[in-house]
C-alpha atoms as a PDB file:
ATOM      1  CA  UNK A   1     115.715 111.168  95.493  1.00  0.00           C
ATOM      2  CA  UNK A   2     113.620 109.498  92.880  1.00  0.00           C
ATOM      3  CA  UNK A   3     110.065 109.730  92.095  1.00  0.00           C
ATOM      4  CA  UNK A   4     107.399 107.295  91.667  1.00  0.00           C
ATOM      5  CA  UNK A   5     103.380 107.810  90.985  1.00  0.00           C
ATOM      6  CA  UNK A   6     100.783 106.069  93.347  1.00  0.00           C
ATOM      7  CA  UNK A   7      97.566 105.133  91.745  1.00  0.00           C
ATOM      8  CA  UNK A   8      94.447 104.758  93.858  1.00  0.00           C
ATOM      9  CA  UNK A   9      90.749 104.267  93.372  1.00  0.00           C
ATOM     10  CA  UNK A  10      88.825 106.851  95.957  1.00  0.00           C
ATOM     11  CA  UNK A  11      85.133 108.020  95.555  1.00  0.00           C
ATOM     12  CA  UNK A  12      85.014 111.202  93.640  1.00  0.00           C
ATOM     13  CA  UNK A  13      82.945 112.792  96.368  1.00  0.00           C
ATOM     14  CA  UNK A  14      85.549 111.652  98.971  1.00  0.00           C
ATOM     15  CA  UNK A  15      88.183 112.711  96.530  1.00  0.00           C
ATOM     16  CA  UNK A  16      86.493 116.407  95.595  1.00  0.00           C
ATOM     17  CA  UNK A  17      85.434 117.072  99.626  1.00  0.00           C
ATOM     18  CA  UNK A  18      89.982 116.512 100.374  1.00  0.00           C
ATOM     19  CA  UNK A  19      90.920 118.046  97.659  1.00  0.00           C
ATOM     20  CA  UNK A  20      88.547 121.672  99.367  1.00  0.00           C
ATOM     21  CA  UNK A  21      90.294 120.601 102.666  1.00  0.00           C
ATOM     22  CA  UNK A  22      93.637 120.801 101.817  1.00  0.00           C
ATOM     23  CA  UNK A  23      93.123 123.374  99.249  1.00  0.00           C
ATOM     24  CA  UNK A  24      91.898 125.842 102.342  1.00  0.00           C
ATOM     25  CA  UNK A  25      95.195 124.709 104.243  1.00  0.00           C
ATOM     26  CA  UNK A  26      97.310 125.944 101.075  1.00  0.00           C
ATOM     27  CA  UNK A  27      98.040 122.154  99.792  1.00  0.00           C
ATOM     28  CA  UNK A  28      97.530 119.677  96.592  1.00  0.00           C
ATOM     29  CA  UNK A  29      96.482 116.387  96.779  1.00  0.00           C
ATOM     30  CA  UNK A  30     100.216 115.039  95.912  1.00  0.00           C
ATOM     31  CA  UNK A  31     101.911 117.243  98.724  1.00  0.00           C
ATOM     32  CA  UNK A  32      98.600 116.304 101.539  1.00  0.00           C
ATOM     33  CA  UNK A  33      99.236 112.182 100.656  1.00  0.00           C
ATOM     34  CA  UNK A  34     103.068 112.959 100.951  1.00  0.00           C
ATOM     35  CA  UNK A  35     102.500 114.736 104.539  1.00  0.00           C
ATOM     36  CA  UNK A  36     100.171 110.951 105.340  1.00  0.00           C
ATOM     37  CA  UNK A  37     103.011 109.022 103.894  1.00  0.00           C
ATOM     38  CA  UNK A  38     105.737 110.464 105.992  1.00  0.00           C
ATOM     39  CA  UNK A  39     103.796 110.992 109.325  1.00  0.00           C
ATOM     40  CA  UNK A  40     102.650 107.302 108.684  1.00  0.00           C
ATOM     41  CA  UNK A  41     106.502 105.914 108.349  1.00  0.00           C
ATOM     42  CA  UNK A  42     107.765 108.065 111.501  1.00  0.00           C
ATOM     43  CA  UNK A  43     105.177 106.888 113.919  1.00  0.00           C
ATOM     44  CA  UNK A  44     105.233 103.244 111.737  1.00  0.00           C
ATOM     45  CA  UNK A  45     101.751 103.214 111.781  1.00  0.00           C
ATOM     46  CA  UNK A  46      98.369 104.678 110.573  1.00  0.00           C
ATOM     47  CA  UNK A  47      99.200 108.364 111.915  1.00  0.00           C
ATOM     48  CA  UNK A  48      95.522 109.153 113.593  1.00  0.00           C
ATOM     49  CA  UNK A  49      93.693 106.345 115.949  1.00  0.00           C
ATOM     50  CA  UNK A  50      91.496 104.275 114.371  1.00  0.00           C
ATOM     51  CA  UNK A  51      88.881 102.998 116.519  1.00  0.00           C
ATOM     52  CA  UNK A  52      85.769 101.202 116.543  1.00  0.00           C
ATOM     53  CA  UNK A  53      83.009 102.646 118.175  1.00  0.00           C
ATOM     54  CA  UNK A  54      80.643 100.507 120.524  1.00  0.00           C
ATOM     55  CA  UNK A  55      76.994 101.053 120.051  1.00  0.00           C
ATOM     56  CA  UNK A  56      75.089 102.503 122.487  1.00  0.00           C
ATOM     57  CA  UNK A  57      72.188 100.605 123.639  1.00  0.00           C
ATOM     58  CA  UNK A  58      68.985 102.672 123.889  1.00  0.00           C
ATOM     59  CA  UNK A  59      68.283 103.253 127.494  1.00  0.00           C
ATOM     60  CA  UNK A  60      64.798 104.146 127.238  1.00  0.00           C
ATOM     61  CA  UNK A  61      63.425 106.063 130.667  1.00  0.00           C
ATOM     62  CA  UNK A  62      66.845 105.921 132.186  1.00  0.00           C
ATOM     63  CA  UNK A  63      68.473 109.798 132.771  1.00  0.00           C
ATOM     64  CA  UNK A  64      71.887 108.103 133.399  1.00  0.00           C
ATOM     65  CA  UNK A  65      74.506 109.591 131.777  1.00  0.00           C
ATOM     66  CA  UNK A  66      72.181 111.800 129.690  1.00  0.00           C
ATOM     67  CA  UNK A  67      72.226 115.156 132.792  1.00  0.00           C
ATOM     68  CA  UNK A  68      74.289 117.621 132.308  1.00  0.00           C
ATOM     69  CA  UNK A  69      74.769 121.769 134.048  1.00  0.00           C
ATOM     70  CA  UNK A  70      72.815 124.298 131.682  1.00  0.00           C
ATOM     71  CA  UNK A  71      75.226 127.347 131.978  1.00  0.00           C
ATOM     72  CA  UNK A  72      72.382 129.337 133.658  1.00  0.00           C
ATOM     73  CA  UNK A  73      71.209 126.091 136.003  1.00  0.00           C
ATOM     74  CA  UNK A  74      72.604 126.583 139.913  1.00  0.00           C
ATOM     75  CA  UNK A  75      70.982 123.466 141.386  1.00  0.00           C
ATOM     76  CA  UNK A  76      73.273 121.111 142.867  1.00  0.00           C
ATOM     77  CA  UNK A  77      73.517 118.015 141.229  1.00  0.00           C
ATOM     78  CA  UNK A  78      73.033 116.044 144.279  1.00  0.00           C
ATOM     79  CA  UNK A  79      69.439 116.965 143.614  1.00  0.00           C
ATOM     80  CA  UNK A  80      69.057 114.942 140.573  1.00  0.00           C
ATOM     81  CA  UNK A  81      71.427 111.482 141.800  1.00  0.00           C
ATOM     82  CA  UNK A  82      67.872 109.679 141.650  1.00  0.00           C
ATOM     83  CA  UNK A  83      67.712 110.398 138.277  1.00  0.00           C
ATOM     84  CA  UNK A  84      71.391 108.565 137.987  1.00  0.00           C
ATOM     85  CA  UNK A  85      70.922 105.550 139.405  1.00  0.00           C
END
């Protein structure tokens, strides 16, 4: 098997915040990209989704969507479906 470097360009925050990451797992930088590489060419794509994320339009004095059970809340929900319309 032979070797070859990769050189990137990668904001040094970006690049000091992975290098803590995968230092706490046990790995370098070099062994971390490697893992990326090869779980990249086995599923022959980018190996996490990568999605775009619609924006939420403001829905000012509207409840829908926004109730939820509090863990110490009995009430039905059927109690609040006014709130959900």
């Amino acid at each position: 098997m032979s070797v070859t470097n990769i050189n990137i360009r990668v904001d040094s925050g970006v690049k000091g915040e992975a290098q803590d990451v995968f230092s706490s797992l046990g790995l370098d930088m070099t062994t971390a990209i490697n893992i990326f590489l090869r779980q990249a060419i086995q599923r022959w794509g980018i190996p996490f989704p990568i999605v775009m994320q619609e924006k939420k339009k403001p829905m000012l004095g509207c409840m829908k969507g926004k109730i939820w059970m509090a863990d110490d809340f009995d009430a039905p929900l059927e109690d609040f479906k006014e709130y959900m319309k």
